[in-house]
Protein backbone atom coordinates (compact mmCIF):
# COMPACT_ATOMS: atom_id res chain seq x y z
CA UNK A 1 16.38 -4.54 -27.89
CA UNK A 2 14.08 -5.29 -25.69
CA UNK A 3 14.83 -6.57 -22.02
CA UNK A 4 16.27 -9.58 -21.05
CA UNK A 5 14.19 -11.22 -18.13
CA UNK A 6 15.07 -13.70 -15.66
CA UNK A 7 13.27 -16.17 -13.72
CA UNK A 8 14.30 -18.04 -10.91
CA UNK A 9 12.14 -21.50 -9.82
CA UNK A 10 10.29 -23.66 -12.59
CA UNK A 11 6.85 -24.47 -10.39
CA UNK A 12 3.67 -22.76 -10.67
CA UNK A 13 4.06 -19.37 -10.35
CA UNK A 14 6.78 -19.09 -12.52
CA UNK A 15 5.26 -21.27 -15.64
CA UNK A 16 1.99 -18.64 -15.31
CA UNK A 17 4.69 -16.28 -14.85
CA UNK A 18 6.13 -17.50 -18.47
CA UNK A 19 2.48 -18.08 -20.62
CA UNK A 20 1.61 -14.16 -19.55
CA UNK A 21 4.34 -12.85 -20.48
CA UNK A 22 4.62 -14.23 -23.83
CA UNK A 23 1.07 -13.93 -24.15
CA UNK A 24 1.76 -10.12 -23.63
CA UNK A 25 4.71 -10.11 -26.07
CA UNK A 26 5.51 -13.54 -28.07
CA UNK A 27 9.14 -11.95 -28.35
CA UNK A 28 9.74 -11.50 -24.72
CA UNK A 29 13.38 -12.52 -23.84
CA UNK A 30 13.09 -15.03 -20.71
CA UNK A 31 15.74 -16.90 -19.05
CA UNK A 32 15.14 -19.53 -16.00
CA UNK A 33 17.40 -20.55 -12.99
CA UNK A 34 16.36 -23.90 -11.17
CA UNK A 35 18.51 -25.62 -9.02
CA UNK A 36 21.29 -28.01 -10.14
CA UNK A 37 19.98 -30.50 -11.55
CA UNK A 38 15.99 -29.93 -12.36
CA UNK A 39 17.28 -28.19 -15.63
CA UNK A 40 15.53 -31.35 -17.31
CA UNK A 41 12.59 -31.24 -15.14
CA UNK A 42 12.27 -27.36 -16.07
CA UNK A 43 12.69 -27.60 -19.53
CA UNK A 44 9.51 -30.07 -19.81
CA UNK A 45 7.44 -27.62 -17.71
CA UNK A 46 8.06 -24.60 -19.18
CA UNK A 47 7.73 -25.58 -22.60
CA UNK A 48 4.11 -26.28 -21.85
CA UNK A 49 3.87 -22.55 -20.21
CA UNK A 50 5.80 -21.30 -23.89
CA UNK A 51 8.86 -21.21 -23.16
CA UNK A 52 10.77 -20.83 -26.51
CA UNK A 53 13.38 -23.47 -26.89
CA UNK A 54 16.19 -21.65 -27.12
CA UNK A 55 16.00 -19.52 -23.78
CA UNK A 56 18.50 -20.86 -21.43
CA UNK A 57 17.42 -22.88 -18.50
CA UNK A 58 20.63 -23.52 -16.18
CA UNK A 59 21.48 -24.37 -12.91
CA UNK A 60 24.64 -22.16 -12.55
CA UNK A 61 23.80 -18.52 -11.42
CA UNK A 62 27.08 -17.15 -12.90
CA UNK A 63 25.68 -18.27 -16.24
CA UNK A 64 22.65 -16.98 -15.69
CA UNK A 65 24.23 -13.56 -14.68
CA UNK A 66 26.67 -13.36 -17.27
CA UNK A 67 23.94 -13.09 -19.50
CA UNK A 68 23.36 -9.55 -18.41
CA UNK A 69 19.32 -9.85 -17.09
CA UNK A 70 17.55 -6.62 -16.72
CA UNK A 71 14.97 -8.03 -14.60
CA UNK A 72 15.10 -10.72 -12.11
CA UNK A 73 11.54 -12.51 -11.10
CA UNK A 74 12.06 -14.77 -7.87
CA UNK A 75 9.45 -17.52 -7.86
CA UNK A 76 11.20 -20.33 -5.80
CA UNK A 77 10.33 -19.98 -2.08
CA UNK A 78 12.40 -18.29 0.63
CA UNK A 79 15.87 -19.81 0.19
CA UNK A 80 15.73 -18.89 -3.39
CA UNK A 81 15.64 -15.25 -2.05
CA UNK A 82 18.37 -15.98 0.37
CA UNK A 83 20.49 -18.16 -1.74
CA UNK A 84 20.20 -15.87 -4.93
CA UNK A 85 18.56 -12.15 -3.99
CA UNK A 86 21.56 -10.19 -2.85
CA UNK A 87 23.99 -11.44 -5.90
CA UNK A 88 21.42 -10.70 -8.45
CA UNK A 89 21.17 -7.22 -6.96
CA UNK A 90 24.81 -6.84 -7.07
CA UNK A 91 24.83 -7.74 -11.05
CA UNK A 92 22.74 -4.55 -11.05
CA UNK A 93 19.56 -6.47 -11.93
CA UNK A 94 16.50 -5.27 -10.45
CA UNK A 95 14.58 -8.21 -8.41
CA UNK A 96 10.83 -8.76 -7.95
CA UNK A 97 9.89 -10.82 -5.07
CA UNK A 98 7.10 -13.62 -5.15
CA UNK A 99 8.50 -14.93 -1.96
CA UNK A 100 7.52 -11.94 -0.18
CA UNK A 101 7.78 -13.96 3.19
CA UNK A 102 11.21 -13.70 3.12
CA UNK A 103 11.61 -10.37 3.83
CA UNK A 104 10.41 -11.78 7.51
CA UNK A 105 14.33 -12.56 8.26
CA UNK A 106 15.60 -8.96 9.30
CA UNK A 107 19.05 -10.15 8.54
CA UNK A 108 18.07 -11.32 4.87
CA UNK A 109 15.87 -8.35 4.58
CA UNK A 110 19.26 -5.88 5.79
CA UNK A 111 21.31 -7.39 3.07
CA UNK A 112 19.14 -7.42 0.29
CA UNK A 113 18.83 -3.53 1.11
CA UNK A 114 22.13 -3.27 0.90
CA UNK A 115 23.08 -5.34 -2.09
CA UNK A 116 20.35 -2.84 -3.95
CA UNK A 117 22.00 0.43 -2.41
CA UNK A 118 25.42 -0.33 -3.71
CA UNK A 119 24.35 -1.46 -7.02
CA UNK A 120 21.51 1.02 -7.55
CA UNK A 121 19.42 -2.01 -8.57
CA UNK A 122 16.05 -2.11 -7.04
CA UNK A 123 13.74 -4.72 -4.73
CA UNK A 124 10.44 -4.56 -6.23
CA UNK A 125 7.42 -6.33 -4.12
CA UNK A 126 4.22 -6.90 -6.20
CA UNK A 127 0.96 -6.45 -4.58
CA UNK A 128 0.45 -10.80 -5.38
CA UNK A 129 -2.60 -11.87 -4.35
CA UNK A 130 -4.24 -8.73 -2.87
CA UNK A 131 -5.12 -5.02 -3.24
CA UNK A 132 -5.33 -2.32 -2.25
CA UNK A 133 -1.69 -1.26 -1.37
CA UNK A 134 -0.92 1.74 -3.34
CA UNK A 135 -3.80 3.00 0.12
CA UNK A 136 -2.18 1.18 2.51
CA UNK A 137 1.25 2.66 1.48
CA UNK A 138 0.22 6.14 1.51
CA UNK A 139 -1.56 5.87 4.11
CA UNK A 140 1.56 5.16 6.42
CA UNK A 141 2.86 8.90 5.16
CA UNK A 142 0.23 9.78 7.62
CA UNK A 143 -0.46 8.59 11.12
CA UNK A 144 -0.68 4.69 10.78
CA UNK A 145 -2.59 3.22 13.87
CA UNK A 146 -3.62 -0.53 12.68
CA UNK A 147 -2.99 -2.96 9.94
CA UNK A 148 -5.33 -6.21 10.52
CA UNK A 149 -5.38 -9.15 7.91
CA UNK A 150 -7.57 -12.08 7.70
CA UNK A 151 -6.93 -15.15 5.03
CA UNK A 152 -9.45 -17.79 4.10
CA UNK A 153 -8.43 -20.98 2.11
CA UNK A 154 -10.08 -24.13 2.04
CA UNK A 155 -8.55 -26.89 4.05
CA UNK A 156 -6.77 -29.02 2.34
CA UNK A 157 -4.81 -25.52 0.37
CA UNK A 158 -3.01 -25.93 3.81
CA UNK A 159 -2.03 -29.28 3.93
CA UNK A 160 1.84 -29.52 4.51
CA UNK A 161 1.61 -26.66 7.07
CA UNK A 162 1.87 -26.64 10.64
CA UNK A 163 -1.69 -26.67 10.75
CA UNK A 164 -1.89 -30.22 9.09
CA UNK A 165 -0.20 -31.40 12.40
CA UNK A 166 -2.83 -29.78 14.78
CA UNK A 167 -5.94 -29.97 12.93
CA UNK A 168 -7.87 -32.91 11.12
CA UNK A 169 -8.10 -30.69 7.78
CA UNK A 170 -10.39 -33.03 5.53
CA UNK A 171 -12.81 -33.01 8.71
CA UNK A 172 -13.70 -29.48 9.30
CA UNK A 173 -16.95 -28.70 9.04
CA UNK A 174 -16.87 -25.01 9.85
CA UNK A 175 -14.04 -22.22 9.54
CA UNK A 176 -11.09 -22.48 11.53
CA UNK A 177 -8.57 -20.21 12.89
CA UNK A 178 -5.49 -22.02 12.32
CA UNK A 179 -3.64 -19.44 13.26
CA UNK A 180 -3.58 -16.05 14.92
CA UNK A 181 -0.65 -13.47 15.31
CA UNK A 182 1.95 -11.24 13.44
CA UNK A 183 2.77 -10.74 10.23
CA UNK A 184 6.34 -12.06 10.48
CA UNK A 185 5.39 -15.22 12.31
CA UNK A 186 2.76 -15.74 10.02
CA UNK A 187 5.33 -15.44 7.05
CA UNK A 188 8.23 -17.49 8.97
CA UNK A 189 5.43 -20.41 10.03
CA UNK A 190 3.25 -20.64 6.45
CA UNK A 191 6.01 -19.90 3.96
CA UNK A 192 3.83 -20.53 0.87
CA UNK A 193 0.72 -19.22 2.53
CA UNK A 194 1.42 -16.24 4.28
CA UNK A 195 2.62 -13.81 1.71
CA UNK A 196 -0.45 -11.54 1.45
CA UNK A 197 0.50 -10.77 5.08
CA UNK A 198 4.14 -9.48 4.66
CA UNK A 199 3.36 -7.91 1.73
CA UNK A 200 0.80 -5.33 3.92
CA UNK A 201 3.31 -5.39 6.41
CA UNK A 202 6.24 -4.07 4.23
CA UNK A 203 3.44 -1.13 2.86
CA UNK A 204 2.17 -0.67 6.62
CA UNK A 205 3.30 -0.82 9.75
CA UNK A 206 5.75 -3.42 9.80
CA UNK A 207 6.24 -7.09 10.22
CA UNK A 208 5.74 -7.10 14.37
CA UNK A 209 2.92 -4.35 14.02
CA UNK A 210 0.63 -6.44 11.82
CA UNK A 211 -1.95 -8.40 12.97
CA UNK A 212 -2.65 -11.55 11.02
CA UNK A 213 -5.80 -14.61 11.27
CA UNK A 214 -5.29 -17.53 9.12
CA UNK A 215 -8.57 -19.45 8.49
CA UNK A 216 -9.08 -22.85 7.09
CA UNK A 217 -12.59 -22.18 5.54
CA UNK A 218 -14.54 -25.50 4.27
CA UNK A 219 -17.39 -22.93 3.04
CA UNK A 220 -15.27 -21.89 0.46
CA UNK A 221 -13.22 -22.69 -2.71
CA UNK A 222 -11.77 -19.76 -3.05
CA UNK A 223 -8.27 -17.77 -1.51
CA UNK A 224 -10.37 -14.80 0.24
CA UNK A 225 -8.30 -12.17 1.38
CA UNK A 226 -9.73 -8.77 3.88
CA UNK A 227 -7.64 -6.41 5.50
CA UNK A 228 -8.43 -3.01 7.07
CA UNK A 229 -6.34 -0.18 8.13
CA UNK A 230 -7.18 2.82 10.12
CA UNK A 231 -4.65 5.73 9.61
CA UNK A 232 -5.80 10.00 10.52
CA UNK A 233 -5.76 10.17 6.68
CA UNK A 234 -8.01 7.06 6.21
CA UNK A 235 -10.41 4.17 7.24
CA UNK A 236 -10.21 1.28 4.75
CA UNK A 237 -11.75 -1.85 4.56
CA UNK A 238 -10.80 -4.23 1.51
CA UNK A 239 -11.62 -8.15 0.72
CA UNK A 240 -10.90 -10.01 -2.71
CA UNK A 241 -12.19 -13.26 -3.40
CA UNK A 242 -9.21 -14.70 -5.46
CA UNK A 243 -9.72 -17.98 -7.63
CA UNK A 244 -6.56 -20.39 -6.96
CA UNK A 245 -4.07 -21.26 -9.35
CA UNK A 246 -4.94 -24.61 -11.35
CA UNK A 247 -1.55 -25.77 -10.71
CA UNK A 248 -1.24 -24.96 -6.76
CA UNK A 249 -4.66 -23.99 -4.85
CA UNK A 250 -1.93 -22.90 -2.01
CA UNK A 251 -1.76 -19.53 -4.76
CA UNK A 252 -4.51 -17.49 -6.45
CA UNK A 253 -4.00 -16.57 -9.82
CA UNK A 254 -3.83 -13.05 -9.16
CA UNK A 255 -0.17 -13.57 -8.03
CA UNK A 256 1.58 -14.65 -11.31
CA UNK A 257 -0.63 -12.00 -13.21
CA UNK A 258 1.11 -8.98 -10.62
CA UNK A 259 4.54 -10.48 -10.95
CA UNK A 260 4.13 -10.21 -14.50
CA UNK A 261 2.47 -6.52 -14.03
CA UNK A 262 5.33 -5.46 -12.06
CA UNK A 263 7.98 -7.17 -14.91
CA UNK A 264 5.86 -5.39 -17.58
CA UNK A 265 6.24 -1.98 -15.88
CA UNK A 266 10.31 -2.11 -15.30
CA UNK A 267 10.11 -1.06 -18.78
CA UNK A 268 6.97 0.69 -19.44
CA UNK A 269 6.40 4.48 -21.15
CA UNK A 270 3.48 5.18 -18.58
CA UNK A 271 3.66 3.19 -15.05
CA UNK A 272 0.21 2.65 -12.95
């Protein structure tokens, strides 16, 4: 039989999540988890993404559990991981990440580590929206020095941030540095923006050890993403120009299509 797979969260990521998937395999298994009370709201979306009729779509996590998921896909924001992450792991499920920000909370980050050791489940973290770590990870084997990250998006992609509040974002008429820093206050500050940056810091050097530059970038409509890292095993210099999701330009499309890579290879023959 094949797997059963879980999803957590109902919004954009998780109905491309859905349609590639089934696109993959029309006889995937999938099962959603909103929160009490969108079940309604979820049922409408998804079914646009594919989502057979019959898959269950609840708002009770012991229902959702009970049904024995193989594979958990978070794709709800940080207090999904927080509220849900370390009970999935204890049902034994394995649990991919979207929210990859979360893992900024070094209490959050200790328990789901632990939840995973005493079940023997795993935390899987996709690469999302860049590339380039399978390098990056190696690369720390060896003598790590520097991990820098720059984002571009344009403008308005971070409207409802904190740099709405300090910058005029419809009105810039050049690129902006909105923000400038480390990877965990990048990831703690821009939730829904800065998981590119956690993600290299979980492969590199850390979340404190990672230097990040947020740019609001009018010259673009694109999610442009460049990172280098300088190791004695390596000098690497990377940028992707990422095309944003047509449901939520705060996400490049790139990031449902690893999610579903990663889901794919929990139960592949041959794993790249």
């Amino acid at each position: 039989m094949t797997p059963l797979i879980g999803i957590i969260g109902f919004g954009s990521i998780a109905q491309d999540l859905v349609s590639i998937l089934l696109e993959q395999d029309p006889a995937t298994r999938l099962q959603v988890l909103v929160r009490p009370g969108r079940e309604s709201a979820a049922r409408a979306a998804l079914a646009q993404a594919g989502l057979p009729e019959q898959a269950l779509i609840t708002g009770d996590l012991s229902a959702f559990l009970a049904t024995g998921p193989n594979i958990v896909a978070e794709c709800a924001g940080h207090g999904a991981v927080k509220d849900y992450g370390p009970l999935v792991l204890e049902a034994r499920a394995d649990l991919i990440i979207a929210s990859v920000g979360a893992m900024s909370d070094a209490t959050l980050s200790h328990a789901l580590q632990t939840a995973a050791k005493a079940s023997s489940a795993q935390v899987v973290i996709p690469s999302g929206a860049i590339g380039g770590i399978d390098i990056l990870a190696a690369a720390r084997l060896s003598s790590l020095n520097s991990v820098n990250y720059t984002g571009h998006k344009p403008p308005l992609a971070w409207s409802g941030t904190p740099a709405q509040a300090e910058f005029d974002l419809g009105a810039l008429d050049q690129p902006t540095v909105i923000f400038q820093g480390t990877a965990r206050d990048a990831a703690q500050s821009y939730p829904k923006n800065a998981n590119v940056a956690a993600t290299l810091a979980l492969a590199g050097l850390g979340m404190d050890r990672t230097t990040v530059r947020l740019i609001a970038d009018p010259t673009t409509r694109e999610n442009i993403h460049e990172f280098s890292i300088s190791s004695s095993a390596v000098e690497a210099s990377i940028r992707l120009v990422g095309q944003p999701s047509p449901r939520n330009p705060k996400t490049s499309q790139t990031t449902a299509l690893s999610i579903a890579r990663a889901v794919l290879n929990r139960n592949a023959a041959i794993v790249i």
